[in-house]
N, C-alpha and C. Protein backbone atom coordinates (compact mmCIF):
# COMPACT_ATOMS: atom_id res chain seq x y z
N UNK A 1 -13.27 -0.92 -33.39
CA UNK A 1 -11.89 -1.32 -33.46
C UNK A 1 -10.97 -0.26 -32.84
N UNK A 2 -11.20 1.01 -32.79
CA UNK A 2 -10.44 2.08 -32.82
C UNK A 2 -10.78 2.10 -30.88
N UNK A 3 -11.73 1.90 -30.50
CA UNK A 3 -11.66 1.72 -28.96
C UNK A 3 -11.17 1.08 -28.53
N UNK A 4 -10.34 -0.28 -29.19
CA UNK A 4 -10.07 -1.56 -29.01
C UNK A 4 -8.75 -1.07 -28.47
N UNK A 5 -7.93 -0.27 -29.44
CA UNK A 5 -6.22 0.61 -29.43
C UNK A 5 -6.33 1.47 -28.29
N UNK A 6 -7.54 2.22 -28.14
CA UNK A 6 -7.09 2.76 -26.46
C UNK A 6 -7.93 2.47 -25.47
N UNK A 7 -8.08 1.22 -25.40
CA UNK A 7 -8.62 0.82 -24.08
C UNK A 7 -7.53 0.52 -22.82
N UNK A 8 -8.14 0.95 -21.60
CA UNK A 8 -7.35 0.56 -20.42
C UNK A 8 -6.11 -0.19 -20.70
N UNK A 9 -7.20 -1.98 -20.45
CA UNK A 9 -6.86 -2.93 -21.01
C UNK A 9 -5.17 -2.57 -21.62
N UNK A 10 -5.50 -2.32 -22.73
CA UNK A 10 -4.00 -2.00 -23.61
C UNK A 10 -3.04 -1.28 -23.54
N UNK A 11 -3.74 0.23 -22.83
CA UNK A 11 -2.84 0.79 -21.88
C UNK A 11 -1.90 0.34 -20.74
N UNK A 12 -2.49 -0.70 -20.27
CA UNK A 12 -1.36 -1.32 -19.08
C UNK A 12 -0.75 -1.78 -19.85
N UNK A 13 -0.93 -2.39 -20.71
CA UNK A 13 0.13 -4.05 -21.11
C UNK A 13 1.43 -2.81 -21.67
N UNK A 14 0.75 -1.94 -22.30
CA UNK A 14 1.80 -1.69 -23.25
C UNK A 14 3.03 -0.56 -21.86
N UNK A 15 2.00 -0.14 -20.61
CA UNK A 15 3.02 0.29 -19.87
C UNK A 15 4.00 -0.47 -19.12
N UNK A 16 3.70 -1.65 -19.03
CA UNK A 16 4.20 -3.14 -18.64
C UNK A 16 5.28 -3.46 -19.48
N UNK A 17 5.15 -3.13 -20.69
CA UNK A 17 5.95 -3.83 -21.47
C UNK A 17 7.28 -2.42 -21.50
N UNK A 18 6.87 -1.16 -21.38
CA UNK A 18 8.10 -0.21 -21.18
C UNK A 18 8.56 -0.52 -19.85
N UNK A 19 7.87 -0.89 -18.90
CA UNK A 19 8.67 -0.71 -17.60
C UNK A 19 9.70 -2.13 -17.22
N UNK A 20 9.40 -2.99 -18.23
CA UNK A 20 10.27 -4.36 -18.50
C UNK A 20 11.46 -3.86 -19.24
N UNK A 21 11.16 -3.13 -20.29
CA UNK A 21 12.63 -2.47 -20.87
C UNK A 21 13.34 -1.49 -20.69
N UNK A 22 12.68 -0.95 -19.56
CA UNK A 22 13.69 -0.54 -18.67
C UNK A 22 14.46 -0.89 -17.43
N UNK A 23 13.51 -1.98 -16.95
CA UNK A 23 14.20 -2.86 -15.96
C UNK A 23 15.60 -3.61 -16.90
N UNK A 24 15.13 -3.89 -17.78
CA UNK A 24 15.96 -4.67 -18.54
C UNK A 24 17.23 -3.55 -19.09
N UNK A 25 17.39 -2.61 -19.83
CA UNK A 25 18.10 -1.73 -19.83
C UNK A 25 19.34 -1.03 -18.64
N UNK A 26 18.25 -0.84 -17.39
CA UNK A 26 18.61 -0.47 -15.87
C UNK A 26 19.37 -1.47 -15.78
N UNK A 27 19.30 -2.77 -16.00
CA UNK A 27 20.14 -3.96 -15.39
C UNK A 27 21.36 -4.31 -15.87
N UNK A 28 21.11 -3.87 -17.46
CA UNK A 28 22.72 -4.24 -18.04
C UNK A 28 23.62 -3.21 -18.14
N UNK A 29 22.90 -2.12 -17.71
CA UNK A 29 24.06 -0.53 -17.35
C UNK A 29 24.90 -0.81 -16.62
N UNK A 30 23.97 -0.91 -15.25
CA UNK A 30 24.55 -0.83 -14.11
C UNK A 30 25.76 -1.60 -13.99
N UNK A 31 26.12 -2.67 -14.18
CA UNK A 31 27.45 -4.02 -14.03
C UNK A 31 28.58 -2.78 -15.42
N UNK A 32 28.22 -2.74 -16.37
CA UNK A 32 29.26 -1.79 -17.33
C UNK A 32 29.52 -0.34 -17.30
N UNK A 33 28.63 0.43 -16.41
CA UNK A 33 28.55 1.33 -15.95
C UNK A 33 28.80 2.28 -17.15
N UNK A 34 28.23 1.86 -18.20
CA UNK A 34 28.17 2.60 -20.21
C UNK A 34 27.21 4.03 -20.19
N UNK A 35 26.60 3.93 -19.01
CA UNK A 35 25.67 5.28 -18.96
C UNK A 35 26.22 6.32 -17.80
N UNK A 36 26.08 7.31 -17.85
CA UNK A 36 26.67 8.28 -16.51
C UNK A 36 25.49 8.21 -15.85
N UNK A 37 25.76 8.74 -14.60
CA UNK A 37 24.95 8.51 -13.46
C UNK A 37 23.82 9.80 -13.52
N UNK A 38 23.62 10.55 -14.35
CA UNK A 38 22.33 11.24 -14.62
C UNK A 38 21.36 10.30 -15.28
N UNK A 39 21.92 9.70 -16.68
CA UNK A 39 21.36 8.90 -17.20
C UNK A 39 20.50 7.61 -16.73
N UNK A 40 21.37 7.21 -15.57
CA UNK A 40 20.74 6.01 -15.28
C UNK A 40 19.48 6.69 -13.70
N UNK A 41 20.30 7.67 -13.26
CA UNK A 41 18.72 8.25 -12.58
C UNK A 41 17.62 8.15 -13.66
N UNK A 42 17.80 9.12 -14.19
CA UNK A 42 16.64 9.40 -15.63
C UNK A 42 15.88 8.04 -15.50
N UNK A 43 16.66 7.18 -15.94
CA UNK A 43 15.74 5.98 -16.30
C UNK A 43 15.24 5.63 -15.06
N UNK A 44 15.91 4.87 -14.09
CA UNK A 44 15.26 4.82 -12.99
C UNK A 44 13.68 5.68 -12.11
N UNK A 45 13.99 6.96 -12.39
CA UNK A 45 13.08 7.58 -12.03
C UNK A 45 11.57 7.39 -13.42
N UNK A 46 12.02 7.46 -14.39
CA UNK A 46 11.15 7.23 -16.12
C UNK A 46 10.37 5.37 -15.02
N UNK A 47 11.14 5.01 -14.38
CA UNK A 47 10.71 3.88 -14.20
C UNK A 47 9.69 3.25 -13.21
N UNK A 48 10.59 4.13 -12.15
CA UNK A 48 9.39 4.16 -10.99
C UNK A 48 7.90 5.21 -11.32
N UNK A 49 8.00 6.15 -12.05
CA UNK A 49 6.78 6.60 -12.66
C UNK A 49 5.79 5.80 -13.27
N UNK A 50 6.34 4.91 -13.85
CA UNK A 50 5.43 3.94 -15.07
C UNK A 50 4.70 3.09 -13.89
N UNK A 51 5.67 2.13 -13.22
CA UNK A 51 5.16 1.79 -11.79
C UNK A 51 4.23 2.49 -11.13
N UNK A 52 3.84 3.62 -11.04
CA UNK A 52 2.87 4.05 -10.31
C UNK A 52 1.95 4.48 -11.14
N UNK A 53 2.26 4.61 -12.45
CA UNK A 53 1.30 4.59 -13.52
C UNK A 53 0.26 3.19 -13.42
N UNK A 54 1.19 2.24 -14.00
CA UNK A 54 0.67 0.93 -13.66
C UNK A 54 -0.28 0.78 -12.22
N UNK A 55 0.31 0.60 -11.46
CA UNK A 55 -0.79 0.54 -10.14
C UNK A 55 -1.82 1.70 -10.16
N UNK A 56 -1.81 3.02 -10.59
CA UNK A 56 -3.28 3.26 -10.36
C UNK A 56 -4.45 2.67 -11.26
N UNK A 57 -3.48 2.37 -13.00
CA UNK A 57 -4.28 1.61 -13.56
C UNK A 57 -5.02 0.51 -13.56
N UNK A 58 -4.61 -0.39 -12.76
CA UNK A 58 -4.52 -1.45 -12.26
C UNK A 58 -5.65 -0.99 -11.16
N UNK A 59 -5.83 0.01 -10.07
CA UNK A 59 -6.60 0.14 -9.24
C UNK A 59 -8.30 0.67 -9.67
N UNK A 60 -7.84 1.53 -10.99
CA UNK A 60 -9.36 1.63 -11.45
C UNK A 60 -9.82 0.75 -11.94
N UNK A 61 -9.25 -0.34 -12.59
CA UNK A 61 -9.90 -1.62 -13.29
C UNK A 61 -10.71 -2.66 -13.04
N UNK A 62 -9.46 -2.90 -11.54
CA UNK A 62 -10.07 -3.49 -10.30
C UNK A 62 -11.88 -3.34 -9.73
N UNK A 63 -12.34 -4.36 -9.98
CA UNK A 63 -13.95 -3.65 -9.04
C UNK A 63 -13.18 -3.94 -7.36
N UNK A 64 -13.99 -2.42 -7.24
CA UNK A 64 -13.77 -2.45 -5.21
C UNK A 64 -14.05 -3.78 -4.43
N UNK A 65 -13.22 -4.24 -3.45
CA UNK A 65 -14.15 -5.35 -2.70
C UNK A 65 -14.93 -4.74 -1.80
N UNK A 66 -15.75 -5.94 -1.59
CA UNK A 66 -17.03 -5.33 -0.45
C UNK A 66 -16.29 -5.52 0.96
N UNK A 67 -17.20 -4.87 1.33
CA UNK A 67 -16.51 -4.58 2.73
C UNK A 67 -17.23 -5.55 4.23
């Protein structure tokens, strides 16, 4: 069970599911402009990280295609 909590697998979803709430966050700043512009780098950048988190995860999971 306890492999079950850190498998890959669960690792993406759950980085999937931060990089949605920050898209989601990022989106309703920006129009009210409620965050200063460090802040919303911060996130932005917190965001595109997870994104490339995600895709390498996503790339080890993947079996290689043949060539």
């Amino acid at each position: 069970m306890s492999n079950n909590l850190h498998s890959p697998h669960r690792r993406l979803i759950e980085l999937r599911i931060e990089h949605a709430d920050l898209d989601s966050l990022i989106d309703q700043a920006e129009p009210k402009v409620a965050l200063d512009e460090l802040a919303l780098r911060r996130l932005k950048k917190r965001r595109l990280a997870l994104k490339d988190q995600i895709s390498r995860l996503e790339a080890s999971l993947e079996p290689p295609e043949p060539a």
